[in-house]
C-alpha atoms as a PDB file:
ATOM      1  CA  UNK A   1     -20.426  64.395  82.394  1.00  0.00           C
ATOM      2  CA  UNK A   2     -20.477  63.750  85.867  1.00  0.00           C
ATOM      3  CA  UNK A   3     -20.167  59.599  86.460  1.00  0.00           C
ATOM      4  CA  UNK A   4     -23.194  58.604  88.557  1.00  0.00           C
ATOM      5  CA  UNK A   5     -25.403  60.554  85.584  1.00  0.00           C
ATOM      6  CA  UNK A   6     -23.716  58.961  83.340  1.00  0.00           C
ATOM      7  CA  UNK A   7     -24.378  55.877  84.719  1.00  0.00           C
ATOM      8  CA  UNK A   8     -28.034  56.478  85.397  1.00  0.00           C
ATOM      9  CA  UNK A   9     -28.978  57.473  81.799  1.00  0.00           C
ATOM     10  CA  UNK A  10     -26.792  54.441  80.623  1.00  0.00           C
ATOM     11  CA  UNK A  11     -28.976  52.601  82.754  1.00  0.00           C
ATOM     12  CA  UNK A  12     -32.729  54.050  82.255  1.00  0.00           C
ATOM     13  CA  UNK A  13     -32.550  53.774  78.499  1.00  0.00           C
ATOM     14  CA  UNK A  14     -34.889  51.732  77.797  1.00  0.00           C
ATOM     15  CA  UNK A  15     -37.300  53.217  80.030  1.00  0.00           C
ATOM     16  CA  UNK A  16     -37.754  55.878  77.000  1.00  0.00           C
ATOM     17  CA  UNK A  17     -37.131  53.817  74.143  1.00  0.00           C
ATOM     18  CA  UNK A  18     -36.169  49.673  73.687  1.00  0.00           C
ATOM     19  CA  UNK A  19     -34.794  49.556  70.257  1.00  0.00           C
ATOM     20  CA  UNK A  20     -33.578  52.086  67.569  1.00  0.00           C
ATOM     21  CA  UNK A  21     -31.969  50.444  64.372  1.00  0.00           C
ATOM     22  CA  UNK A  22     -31.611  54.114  62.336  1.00  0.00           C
ATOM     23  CA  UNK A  23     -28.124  56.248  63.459  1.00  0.00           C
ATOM     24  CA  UNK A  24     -28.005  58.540  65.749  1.00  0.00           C
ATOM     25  CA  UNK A  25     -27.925  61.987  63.692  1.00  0.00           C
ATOM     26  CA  UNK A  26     -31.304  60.735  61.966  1.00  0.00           C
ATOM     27  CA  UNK A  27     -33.076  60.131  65.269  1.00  0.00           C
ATOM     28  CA  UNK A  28     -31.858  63.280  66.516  1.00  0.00           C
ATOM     29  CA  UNK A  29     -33.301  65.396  63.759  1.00  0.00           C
ATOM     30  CA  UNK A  30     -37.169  63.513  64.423  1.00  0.00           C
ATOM     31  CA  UNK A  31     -36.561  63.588  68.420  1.00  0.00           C
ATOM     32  CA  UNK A  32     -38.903  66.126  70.160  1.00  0.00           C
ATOM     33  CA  UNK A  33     -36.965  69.218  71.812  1.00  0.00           C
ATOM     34  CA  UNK A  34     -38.415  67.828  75.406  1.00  0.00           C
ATOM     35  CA  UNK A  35     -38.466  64.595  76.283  1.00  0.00           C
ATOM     36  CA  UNK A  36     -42.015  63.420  78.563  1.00  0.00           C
ATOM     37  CA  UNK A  37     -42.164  61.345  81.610  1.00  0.00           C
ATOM     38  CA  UNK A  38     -39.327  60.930  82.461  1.00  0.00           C
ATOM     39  CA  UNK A  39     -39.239  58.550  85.934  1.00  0.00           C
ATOM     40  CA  UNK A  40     -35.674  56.999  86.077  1.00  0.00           C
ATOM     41  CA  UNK A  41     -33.592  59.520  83.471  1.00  0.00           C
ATOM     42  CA  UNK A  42     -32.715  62.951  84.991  1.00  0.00           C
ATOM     43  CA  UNK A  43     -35.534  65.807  84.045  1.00  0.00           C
ATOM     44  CA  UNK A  44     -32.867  67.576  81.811  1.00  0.00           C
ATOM     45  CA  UNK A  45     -31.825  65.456  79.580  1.00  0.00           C
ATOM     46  CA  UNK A  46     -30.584  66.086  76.401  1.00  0.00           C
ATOM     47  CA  UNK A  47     -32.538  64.632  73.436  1.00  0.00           C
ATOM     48  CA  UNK A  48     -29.026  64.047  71.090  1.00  0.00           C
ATOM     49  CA  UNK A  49     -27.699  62.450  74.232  1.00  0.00           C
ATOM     50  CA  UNK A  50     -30.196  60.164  75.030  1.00  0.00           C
ATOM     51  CA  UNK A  51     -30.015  59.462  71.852  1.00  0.00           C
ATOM     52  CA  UNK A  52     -26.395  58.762  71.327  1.00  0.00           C
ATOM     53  CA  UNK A  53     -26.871  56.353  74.155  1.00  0.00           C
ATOM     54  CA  UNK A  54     -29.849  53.946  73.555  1.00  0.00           C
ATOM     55  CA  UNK A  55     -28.813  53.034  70.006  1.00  0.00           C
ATOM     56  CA  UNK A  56     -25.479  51.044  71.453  1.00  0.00           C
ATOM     57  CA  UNK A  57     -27.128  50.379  75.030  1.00  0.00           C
ATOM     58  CA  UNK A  58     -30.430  49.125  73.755  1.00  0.00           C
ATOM     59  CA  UNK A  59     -28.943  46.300  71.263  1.00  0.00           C
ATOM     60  CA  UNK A  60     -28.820  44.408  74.059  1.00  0.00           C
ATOM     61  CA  UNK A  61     -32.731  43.621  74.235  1.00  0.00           C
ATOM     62  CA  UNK A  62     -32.461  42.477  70.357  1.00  0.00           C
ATOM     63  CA  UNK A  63     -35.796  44.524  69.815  1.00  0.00           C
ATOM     64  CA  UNK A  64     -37.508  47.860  68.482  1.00  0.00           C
ATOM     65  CA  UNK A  65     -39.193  50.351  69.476  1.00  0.00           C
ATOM     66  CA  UNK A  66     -42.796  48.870  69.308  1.00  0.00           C
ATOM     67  CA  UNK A  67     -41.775  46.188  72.072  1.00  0.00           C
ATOM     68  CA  UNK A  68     -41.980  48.524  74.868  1.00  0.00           C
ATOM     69  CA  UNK A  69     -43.567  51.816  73.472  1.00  0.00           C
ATOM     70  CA  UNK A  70     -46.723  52.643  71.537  1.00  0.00           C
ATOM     71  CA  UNK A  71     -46.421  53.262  68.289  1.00  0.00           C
ATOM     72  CA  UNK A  72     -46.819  51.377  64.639  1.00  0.00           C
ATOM     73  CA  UNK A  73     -43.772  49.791  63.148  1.00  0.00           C
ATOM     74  CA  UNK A  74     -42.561  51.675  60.371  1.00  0.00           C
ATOM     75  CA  UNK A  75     -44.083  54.714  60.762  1.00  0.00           C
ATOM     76  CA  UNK A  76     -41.878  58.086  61.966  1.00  0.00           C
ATOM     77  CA  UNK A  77     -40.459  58.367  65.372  1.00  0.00           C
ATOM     78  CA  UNK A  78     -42.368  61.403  65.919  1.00  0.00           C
ATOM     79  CA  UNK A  79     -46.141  59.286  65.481  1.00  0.00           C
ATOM     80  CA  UNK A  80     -44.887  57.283  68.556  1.00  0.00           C
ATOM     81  CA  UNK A  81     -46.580  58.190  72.310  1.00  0.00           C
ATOM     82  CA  UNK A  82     -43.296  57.032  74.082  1.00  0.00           C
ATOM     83  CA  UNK A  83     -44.687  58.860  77.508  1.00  0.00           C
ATOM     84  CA  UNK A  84     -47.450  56.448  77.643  1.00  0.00           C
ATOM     85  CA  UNK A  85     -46.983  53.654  80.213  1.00  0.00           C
ATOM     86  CA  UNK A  86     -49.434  51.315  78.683  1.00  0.00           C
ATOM     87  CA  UNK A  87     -47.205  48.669  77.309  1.00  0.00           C
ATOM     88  CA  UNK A  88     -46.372  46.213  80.505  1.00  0.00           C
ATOM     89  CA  UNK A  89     -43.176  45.868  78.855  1.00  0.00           C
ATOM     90  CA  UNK A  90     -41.722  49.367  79.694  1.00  0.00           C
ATOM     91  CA  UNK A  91     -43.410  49.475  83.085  1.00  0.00           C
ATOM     92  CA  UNK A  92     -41.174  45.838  83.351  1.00  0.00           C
ATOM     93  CA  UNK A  93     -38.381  47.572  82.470  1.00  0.00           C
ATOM     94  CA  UNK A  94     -38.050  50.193  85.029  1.00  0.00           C
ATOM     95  CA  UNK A  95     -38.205  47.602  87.572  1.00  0.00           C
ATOM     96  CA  UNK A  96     -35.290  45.695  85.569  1.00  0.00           C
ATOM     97  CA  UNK A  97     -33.427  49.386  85.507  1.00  0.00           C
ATOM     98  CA  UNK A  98     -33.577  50.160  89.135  1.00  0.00           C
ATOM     99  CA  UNK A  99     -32.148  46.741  90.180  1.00  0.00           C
ATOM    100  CA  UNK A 100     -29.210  47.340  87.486  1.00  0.00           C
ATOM    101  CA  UNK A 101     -28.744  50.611  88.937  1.00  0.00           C
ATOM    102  CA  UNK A 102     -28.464  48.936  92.169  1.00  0.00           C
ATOM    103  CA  UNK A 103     -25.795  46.305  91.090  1.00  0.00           C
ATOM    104  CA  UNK A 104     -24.000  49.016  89.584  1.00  0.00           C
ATOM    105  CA  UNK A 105     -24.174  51.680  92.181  1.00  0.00           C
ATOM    106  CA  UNK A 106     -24.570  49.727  95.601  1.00  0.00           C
ATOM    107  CA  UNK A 107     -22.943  45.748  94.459  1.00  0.00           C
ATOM    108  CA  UNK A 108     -20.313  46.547  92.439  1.00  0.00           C
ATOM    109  CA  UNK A 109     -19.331  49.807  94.614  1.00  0.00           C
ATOM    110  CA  UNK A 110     -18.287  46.735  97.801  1.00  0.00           C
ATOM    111  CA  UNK A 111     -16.082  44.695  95.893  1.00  0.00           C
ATOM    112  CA  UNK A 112     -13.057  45.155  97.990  1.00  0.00           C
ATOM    113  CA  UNK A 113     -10.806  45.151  95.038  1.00  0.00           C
ATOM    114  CA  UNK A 114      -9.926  47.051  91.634  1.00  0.00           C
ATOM    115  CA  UNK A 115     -12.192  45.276  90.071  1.00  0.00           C
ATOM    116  CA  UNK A 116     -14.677  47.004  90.714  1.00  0.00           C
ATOM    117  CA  UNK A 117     -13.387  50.070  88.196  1.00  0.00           C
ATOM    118  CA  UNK A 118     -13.991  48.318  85.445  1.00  0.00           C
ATOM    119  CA  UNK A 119     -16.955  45.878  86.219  1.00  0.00           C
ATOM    120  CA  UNK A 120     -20.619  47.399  84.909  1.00  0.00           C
ATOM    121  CA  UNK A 121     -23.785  45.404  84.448  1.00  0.00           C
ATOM    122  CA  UNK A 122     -25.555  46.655  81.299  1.00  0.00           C
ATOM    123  CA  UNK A 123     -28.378  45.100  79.652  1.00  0.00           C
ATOM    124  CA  UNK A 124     -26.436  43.187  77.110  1.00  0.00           C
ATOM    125  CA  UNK A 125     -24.541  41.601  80.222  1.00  0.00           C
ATOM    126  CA  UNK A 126     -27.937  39.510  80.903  1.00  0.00           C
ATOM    127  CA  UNK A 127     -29.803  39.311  77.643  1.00  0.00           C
ATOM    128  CA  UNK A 128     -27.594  39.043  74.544  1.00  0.00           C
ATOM    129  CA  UNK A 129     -29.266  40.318  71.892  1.00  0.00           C
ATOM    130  CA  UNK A 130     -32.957  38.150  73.207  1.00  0.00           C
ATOM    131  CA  UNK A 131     -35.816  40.140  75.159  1.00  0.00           C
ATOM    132  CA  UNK A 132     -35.627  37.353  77.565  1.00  0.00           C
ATOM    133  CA  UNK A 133     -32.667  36.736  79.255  1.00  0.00           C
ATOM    134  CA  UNK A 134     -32.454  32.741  78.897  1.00  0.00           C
ATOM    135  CA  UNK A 135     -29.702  30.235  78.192  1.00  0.00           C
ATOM    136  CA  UNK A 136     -29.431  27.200  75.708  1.00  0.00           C
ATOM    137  CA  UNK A 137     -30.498  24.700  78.333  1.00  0.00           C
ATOM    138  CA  UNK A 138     -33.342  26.382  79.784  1.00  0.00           C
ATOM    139  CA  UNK A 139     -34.990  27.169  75.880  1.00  0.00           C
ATOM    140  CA  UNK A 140     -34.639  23.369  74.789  1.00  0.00           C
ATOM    141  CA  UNK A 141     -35.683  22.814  78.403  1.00  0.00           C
ATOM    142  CA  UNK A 142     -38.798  24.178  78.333  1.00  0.00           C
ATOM    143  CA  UNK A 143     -39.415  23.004  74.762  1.00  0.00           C
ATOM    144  CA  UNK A 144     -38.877  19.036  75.856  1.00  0.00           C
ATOM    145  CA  UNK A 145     -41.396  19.665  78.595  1.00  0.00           C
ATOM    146  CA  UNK A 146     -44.055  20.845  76.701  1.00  0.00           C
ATOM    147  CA  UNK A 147     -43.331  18.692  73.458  1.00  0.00           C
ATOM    148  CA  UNK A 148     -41.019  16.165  74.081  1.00  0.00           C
ATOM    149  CA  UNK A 149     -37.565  15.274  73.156  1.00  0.00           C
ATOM    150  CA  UNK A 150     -38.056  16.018  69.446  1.00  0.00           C
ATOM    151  CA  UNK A 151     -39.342  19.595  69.964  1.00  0.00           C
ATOM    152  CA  UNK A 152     -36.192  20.330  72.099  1.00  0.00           C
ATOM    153  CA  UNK A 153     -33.740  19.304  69.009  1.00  0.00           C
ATOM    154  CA  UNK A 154     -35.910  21.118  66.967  1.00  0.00           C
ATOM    155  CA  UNK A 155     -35.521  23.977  68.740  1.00  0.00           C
ATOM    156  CA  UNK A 156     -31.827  23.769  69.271  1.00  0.00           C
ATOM    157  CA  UNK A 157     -31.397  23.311  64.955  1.00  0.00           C
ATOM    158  CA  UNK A 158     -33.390  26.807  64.949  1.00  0.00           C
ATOM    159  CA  UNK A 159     -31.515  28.456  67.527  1.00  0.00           C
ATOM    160  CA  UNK A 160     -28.199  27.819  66.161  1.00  0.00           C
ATOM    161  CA  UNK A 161     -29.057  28.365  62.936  1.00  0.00           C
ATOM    162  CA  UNK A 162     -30.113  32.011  63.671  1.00  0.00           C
ATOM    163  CA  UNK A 163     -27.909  32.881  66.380  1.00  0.00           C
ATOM    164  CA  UNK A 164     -24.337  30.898  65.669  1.00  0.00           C
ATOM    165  CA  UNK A 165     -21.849  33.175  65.470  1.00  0.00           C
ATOM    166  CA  UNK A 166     -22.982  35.291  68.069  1.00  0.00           C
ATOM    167  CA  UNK A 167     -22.817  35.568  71.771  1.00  0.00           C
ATOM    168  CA  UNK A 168     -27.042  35.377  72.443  1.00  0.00           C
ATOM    169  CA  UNK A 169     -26.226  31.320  73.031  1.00  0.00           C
ATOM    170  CA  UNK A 170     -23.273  29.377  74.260  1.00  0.00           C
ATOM    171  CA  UNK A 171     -23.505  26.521  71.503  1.00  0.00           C
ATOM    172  CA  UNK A 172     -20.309  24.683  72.729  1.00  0.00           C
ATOM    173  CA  UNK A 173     -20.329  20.959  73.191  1.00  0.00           C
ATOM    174  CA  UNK A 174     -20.541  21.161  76.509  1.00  0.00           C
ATOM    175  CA  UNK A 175     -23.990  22.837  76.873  1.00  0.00           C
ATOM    176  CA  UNK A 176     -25.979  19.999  75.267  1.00  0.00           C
ATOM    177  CA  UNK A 177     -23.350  17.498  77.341  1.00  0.00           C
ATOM    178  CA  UNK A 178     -23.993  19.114  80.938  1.00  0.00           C
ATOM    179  CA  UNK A 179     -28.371  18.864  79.091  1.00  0.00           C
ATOM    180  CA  UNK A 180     -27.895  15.633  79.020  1.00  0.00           C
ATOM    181  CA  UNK A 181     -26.531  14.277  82.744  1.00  0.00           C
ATOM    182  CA  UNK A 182     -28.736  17.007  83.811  1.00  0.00           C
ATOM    183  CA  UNK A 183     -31.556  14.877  81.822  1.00  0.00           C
ATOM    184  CA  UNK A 184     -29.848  11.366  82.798  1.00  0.00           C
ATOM    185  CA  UNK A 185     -29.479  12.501  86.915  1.00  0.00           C
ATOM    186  CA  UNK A 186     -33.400  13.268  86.288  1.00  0.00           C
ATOM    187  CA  UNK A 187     -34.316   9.804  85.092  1.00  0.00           C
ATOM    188  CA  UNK A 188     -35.304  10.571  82.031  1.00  0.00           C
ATOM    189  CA  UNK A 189     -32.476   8.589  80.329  1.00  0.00           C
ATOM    190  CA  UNK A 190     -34.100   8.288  76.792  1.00  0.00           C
ATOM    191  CA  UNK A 191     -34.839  12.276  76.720  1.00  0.00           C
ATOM    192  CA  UNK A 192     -31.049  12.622  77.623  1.00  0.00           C
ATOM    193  CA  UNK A 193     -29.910  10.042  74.652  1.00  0.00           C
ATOM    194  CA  UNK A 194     -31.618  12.258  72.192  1.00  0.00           C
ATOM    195  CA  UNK A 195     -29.698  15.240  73.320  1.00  0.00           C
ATOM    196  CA  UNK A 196     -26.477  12.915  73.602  1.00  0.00           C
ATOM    197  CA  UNK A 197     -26.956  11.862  69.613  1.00  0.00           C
ATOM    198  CA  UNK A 198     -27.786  15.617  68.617  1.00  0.00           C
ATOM    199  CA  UNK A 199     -24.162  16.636  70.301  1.00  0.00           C
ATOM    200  CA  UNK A 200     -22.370  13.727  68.589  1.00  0.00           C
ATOM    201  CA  UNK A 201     -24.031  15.085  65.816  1.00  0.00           C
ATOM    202  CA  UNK A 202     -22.506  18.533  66.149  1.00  0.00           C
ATOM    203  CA  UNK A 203     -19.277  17.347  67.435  1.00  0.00           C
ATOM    204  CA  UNK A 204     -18.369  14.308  65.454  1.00  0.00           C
ATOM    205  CA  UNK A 205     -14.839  14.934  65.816  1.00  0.00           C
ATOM    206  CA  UNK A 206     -14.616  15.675  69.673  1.00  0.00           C
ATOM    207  CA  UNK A 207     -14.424  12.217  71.998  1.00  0.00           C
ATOM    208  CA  UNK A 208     -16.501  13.587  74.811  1.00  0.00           C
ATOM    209  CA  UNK A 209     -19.789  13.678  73.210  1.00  0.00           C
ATOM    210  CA  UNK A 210     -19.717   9.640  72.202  1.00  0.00           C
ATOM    211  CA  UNK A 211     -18.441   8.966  75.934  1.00  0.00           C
ATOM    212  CA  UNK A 212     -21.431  10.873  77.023  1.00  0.00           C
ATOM    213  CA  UNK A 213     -23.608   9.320  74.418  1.00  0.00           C
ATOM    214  CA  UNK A 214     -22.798   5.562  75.701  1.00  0.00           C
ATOM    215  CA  UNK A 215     -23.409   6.432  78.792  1.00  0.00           C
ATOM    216  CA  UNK A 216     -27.053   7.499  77.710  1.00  0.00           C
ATOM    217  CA  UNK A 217     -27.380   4.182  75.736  1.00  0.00           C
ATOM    218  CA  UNK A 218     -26.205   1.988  78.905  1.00  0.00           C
ATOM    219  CA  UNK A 219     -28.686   3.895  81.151  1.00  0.00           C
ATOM    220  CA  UNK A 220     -31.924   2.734  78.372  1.00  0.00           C
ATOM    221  CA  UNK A 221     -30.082  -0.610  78.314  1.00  0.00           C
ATOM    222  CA  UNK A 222     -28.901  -0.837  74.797  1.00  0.00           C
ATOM    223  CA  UNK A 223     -25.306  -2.288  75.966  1.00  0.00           C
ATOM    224  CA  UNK A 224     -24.284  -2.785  72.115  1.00  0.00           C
ATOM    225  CA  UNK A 225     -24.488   0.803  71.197  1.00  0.00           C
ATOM    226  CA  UNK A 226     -23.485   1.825  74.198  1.00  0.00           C
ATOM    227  CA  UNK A 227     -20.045  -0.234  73.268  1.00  0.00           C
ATOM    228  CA  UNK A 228     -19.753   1.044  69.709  1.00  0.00           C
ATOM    229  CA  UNK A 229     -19.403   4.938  71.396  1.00  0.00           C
ATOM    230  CA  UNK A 230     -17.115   4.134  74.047  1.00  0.00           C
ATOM    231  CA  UNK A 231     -14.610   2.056  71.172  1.00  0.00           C
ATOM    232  CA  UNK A 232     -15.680   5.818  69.316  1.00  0.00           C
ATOM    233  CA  UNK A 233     -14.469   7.511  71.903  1.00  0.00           C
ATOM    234  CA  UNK A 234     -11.520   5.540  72.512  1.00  0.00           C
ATOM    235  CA  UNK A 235     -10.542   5.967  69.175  1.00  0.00           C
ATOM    236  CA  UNK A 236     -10.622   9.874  69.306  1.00  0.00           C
ATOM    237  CA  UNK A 237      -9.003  10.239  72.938  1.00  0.00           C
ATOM    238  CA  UNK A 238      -7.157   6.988  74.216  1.00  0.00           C
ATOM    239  CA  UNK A 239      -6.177   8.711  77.356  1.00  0.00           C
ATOM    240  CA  UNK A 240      -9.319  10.047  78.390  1.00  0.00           C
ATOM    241  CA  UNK A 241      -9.658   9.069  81.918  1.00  0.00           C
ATOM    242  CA  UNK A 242     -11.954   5.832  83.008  1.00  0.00           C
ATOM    243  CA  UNK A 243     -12.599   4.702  79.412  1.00  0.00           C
ATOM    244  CA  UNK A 244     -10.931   1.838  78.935  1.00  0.00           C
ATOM    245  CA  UNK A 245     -12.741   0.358  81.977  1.00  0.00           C
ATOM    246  CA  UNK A 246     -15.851   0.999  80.544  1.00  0.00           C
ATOM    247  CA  UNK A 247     -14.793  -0.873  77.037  1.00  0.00           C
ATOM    248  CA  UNK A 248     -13.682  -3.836  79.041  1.00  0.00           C
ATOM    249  CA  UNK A 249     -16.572  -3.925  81.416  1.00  0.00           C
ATOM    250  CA  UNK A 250     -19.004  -3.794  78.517  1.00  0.00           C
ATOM    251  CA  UNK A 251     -17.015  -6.498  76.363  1.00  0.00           C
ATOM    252  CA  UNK A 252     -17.055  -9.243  79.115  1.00  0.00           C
END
């Protein structure tokens, strides 16, 4: 197959269909000889091919076939009306197509280097396995704004307990660390304790999260907790940089 079709049908996907958890052959056998409406995917395309395709490619989005395309969960593929554009999902998602076409085709195509052989944006690059392409911070985020400092650990508990172990969410210590300076450079020193605990929580063992911790506790003004995580710290990394200071300062 010729590269930039290829490339185009790897792309346009979803335009047809968001989410297809049945293999390949089975899809194949329900798929309709000629596919309809076809705005971003060249006019002849094959049925089996398309087909082959969107299972792998489509993953990405973490949905079915229902999110973008009329139809009734559970029912055949063949009761579906994937031409219709009346979902604003799939009308979304030619937008999203034509800009990773453009990445792919027009970006990527500059770098002045081999890179640029084996770089390709798909849509798992973005969303990992989520409909909406947003990280950690930005879901526990939005959940502290709207609900406070409980809602966001909440949410974090949730997240990791569905999606740990995969690559949807980076749920290293460092997330909820850079959170919480992010939180403490905001004033909003208490919200960033609470995300401080949750990480020493998670990391008991690591040194960094009771450094960062103390420093939440000495920006509400609780000086004797604040101590107790530094001497935590200390205990776990002796060497990391600036600590000792911090001990003594504290102490005196």
């Amino acid at each position: 197959m010729d590269p930039t079709r290829r490339l185009l049908i790897l792309a346009a996907v979803p335009v047809v269909v968001t989410m297809l958890l049945v293999q390949p052959t089975a899809l194949s056998a329900q798929w309709p000889p000629r596919i309809k409406n076809l705005q971003v995917l060249p006019a002849d395309t094959d049925p089996r091919e398309l087909v082959n395709l969107m299972v792998g490619i489509t993953q990405g989005l973490g949905v079915r076939c229902t999110y973008c395309h009329v139809g009734e969960e559970g029912q055949p593929i063949t009761t579906y009306d994937f031409a219709s554009d009346e979902k604003v999902t799939k009308r979304k998602a030619r937008v999203m197509l034509g800009m990773v076409r453009d990445i792919n085709n027009v970006y990527l195509a500059k770098l002045p280097t081999s890179e640029r052989e084996i770089l390709k944006v798909e849509c798992r690059t973005c969303h990992h396995g989520q409909p909406r392409p947003v990280t950690l911070e930005q879901q526990l985020m939005t959940a502290m704004d709207t609900h406070g400092a409980d809602s966001a650990v909440a949410r974090y508990r949730s997240l990791r307990k569905q999606y740990y172990g995969s690559d949807t969410y980076d749920f290293s210590e460092n997330r909820l660390n850079n959170l919480g300076y992010e939180l403490l450079g905001s004033d909003r020193p208490r919200d960033a304790v609470a995300i401080f605990e949750l990480n020493v929580e998670m990391y008991p063992e690591s040194a960094n999260p009771y450094d960062s911790l103390a420093d939440g506790l000495k920006a509400v003004g609780d000086s004797a907790r604040a101590l107790e995580n530094y001497k935590k710290a200390f205990a776990i990394d002796p060497e990391m940089r600036g600590l000792r200071a911090r001990i003594d300062s504290l102490e005196r």
